[in-house]
Protein backbone atom coordinates (compact mmCIF):
# COMPACT_ATOMS: atom_id res chain seq x y z
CA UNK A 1 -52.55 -36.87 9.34
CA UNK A 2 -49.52 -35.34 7.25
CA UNK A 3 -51.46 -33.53 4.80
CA UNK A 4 -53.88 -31.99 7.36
CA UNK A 5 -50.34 -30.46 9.28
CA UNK A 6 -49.06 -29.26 6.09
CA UNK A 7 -52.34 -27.26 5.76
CA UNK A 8 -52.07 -25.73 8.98
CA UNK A 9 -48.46 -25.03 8.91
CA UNK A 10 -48.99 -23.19 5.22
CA UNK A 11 -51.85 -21.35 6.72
CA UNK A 12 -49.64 -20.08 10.14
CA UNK A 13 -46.81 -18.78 7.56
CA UNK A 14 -49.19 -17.16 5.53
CA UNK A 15 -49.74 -15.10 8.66
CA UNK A 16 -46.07 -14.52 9.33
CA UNK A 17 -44.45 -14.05 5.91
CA UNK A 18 -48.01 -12.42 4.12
CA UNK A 19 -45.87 -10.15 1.78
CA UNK A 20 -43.05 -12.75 1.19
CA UNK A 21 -44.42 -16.20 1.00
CA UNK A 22 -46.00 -16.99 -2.96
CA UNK A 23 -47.56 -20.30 -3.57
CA UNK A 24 -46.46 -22.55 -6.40
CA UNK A 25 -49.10 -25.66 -5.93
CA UNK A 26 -51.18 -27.09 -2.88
CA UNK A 27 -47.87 -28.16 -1.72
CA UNK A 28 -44.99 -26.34 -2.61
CA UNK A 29 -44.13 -22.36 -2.28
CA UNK A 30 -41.58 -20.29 -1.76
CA UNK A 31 -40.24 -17.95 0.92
CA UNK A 32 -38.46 -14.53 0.10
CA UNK A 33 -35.59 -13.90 2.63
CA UNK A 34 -34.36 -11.01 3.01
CA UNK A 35 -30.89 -10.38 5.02
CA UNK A 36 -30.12 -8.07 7.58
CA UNK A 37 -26.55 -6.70 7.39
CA UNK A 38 -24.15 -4.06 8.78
CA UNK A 39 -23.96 -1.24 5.50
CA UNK A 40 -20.15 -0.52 4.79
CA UNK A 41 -19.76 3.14 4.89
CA UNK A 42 -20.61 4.48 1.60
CA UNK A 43 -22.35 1.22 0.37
CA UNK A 44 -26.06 2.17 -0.54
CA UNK A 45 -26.94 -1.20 -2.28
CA UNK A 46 -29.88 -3.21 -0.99
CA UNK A 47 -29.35 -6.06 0.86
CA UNK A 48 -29.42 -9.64 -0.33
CA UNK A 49 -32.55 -11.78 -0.75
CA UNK A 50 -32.29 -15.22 -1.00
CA UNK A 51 -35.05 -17.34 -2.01
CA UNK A 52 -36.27 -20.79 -0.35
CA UNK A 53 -38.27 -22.97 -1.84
CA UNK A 54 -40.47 -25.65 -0.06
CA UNK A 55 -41.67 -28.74 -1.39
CA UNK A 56 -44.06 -30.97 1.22
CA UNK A 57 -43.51 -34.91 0.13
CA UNK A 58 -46.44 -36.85 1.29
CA UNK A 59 -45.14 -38.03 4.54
CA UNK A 60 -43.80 -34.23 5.81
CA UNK A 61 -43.39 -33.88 8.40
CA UNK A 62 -42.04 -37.10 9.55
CA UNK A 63 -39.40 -36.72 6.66
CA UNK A 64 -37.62 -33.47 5.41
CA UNK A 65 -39.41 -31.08 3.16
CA UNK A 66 -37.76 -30.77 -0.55
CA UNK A 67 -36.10 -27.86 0.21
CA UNK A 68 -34.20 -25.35 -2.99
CA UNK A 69 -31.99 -22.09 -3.03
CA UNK A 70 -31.82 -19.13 -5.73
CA UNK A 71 -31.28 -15.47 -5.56
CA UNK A 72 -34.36 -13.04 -6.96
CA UNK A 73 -34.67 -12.32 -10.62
CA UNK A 74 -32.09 -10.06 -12.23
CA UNK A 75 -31.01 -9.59 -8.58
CA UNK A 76 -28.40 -7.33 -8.40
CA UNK A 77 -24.84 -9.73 -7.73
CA UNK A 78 -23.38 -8.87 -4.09
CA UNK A 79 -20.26 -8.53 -2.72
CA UNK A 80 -19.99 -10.85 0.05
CA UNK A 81 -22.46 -13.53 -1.13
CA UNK A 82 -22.81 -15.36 -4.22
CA UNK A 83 -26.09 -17.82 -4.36
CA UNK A 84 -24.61 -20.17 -6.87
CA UNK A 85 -21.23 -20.33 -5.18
CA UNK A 86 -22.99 -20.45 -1.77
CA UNK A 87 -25.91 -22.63 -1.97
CA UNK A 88 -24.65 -26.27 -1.20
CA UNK A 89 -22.77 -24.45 2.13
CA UNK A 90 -26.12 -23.01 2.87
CA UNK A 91 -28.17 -25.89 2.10
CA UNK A 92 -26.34 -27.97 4.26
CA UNK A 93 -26.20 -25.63 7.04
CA UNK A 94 -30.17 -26.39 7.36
CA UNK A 95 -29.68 -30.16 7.80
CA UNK A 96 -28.63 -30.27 11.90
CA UNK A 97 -32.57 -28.13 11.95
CA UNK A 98 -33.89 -30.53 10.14
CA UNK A 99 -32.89 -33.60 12.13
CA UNK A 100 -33.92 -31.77 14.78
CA UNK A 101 -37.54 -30.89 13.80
CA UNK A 102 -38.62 -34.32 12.08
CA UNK A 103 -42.52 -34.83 13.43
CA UNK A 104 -42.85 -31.27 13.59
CA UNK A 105 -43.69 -28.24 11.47
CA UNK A 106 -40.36 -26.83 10.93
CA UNK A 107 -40.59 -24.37 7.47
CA UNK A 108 -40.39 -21.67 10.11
CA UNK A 109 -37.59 -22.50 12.03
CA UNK A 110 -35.67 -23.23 8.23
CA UNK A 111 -35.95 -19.81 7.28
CA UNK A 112 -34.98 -18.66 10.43
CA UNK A 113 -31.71 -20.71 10.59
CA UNK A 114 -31.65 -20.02 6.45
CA UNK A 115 -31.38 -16.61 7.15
CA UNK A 116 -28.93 -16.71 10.31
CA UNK A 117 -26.70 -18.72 8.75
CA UNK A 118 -26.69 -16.46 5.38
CA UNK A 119 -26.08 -13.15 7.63
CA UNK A 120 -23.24 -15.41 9.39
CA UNK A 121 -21.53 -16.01 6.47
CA UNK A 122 -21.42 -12.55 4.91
CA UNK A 123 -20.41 -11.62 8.53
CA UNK A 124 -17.53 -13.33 8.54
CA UNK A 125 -16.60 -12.53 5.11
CA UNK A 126 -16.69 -8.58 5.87
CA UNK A 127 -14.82 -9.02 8.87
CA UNK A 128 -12.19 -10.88 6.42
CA UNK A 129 -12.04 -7.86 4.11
CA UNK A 130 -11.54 -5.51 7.21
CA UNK A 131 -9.05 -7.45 8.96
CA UNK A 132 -7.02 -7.48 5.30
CA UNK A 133 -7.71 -3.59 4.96
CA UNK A 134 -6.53 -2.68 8.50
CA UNK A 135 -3.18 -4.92 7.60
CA UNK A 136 -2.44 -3.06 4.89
CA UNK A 137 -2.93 0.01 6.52
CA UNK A 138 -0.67 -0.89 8.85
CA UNK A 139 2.34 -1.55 6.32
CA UNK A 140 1.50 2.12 5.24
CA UNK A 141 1.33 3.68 8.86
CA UNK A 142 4.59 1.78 9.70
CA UNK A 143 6.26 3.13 6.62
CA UNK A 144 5.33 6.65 7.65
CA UNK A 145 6.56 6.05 10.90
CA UNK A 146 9.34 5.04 9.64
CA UNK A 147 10.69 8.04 7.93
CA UNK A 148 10.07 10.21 10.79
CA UNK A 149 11.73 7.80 13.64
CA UNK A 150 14.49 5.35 11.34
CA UNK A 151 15.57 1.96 11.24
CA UNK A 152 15.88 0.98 14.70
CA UNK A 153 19.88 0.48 15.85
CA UNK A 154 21.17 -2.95 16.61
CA UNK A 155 24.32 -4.71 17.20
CA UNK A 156 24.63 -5.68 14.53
CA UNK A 157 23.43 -2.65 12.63
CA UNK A 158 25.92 -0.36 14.43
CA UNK A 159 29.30 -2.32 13.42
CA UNK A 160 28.10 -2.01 10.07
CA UNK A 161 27.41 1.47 10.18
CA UNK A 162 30.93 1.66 12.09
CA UNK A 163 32.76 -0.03 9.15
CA UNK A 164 31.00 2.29 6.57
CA UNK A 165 31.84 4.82 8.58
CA UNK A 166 36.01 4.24 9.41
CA UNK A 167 36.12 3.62 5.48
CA UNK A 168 34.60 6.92 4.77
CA UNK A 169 36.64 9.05 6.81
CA UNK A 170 39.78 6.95 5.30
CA UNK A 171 38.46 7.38 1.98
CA UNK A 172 38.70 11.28 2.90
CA UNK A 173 41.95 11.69 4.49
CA UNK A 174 43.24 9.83 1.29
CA UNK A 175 41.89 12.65 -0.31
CA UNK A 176 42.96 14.90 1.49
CA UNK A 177 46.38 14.37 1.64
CA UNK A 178 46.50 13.38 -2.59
CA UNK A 179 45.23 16.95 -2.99
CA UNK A 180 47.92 18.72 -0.30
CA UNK A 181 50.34 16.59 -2.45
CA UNK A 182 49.42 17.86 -5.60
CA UNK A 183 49.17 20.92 -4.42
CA UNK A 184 52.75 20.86 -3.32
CA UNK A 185 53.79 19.79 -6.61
CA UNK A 186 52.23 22.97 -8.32
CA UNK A 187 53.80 24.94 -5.96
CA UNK A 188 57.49 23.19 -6.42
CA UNK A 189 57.22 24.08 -10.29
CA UNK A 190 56.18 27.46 -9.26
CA UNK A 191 59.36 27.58 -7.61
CA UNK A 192 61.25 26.24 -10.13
CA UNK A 193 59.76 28.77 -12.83
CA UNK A 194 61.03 31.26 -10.48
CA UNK A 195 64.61 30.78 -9.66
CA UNK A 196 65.12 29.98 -14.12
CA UNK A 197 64.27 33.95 -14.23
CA UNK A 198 66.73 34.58 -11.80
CA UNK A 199 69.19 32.58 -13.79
CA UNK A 200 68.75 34.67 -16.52
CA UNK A 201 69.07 38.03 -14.72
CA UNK A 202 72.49 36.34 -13.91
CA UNK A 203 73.36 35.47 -17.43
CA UNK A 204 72.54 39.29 -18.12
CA UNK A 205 69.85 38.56 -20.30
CA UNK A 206 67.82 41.26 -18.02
CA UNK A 207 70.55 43.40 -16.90
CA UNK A 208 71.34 44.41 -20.92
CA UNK A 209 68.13 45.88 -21.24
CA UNK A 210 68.24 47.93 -18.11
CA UNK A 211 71.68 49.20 -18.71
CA UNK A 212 70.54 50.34 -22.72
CA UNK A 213 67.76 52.13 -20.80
CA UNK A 214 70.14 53.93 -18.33
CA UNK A 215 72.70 55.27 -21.65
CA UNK A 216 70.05 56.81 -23.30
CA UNK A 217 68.80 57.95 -19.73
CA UNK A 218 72.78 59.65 -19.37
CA UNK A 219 72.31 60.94 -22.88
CA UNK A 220 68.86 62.77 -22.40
CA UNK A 221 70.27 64.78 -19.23
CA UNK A 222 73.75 65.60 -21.39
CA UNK A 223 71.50 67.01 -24.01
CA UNK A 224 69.71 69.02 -21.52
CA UNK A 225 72.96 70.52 -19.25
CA UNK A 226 74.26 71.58 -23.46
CA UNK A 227 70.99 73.90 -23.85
CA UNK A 228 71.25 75.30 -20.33
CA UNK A 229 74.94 76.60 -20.96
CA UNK A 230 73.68 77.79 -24.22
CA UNK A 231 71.04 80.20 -22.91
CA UNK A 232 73.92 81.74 -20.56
């Protein structure tokens, strides 16, 4: 009874999966899955294949078919699923259709689930990868915003900016009045410079010279009143 379902069931996915399905013995084959996934934009790789391999022990299908997992030969690796890393999750994500299906032909309905569950997880692992791209552009679109609208003002922001602020403008008028003082002392020795020549035009040290020039001044004009008389 067994062996006579296993017959019919092989022939019935023959029919179904005629490109994909390549026998290994009377009782054992495998299945080539291929997944159906959303293409990122700019991704032109071809999708992932997975390969299931069915085994039929003698008393299939009242037990579970030996069931195995690889990826194609020299199958390109993908991003978001790894059949190594992946197979035990995958393998075991078969076992719920499997308790479910004993008595029955169920190869069918463990390639569909194979490939659900496959599609799932690659799913989930994209939306992952989004969800960490759109966080980081959100750090960079808050940064931008940032420099256009500032830090935003709180209480406690605002009596710190008021402290910088009353040291600042103490800071200046410090400065401000050490400059008007030394510019009061430059001014005082200017002063003082001044009123030390005056003290020497009172000693006569200035006067001498201007009298010397007003004798020979006299001098010139008795020279000149001789000649006039002279020509007489």
């Amino acid at each position: 009874m067994g062996r006579d379902e296993q017959v019919e069931e092989r022939e019935v996915l023959d029919s179904i999966f005629p490109d994909e399905i390549t026998d290994v013995s009377d009782t054992a084959y495998r299945i080539s899955v291929t997944l159906d996934i959303p293409q990122e934009d700019g991704d032109e790789s071809t999708p992932p294949t997975l390969i299931l391999a069915v085994s039929y022990p003698p008393s299939y299908p009242d037990t579970s078919p030996d069931l195995g997992l690889s990826a194609p030969p020299d199958a390109p690796k993908h991003k978001y699923i790894d059949i190594q890393s992946d197979k035990s999750r995958l393998l075991s994500a078969l076992e719920p259709t499997v308790e479910e299906n004993l008595g029955m032909a169920m190869v069918f309905t463990l390639v569909s689930t194979l490939k659900e569950s496959a599609e799932l997880l690659i799913s989930e692992r994209q939306a992952a990868a989004q969800a960490l791209k759109d966080v980081e552009a959100a750090k960079v679109e808050e940064e931008e915003n940032r420099k256009f609208h500032g830090t935003a003002v709180t209480r406690e922001s605002f009596l710190a900016w008021r402290e910088r602020f009353r040291a600042e403008m103490e800071e200046a008028e410090t400065r401000k009045r050490e400059e008007k003082e030394a510019e009061d002392r430059k001014k005082k020795v200017r002063l003082e410079e001044k009123l030390t020549g005056k003290q020497l035009w009172e000693k006569g040290l200035v006067g001498k010279v201007d009298e010397d020039e007003e004798d020979e001044g006299v001098e010139e004009m008795e020279k000149l009143e001789v000649k006039e008389w002279t020509v007489l």
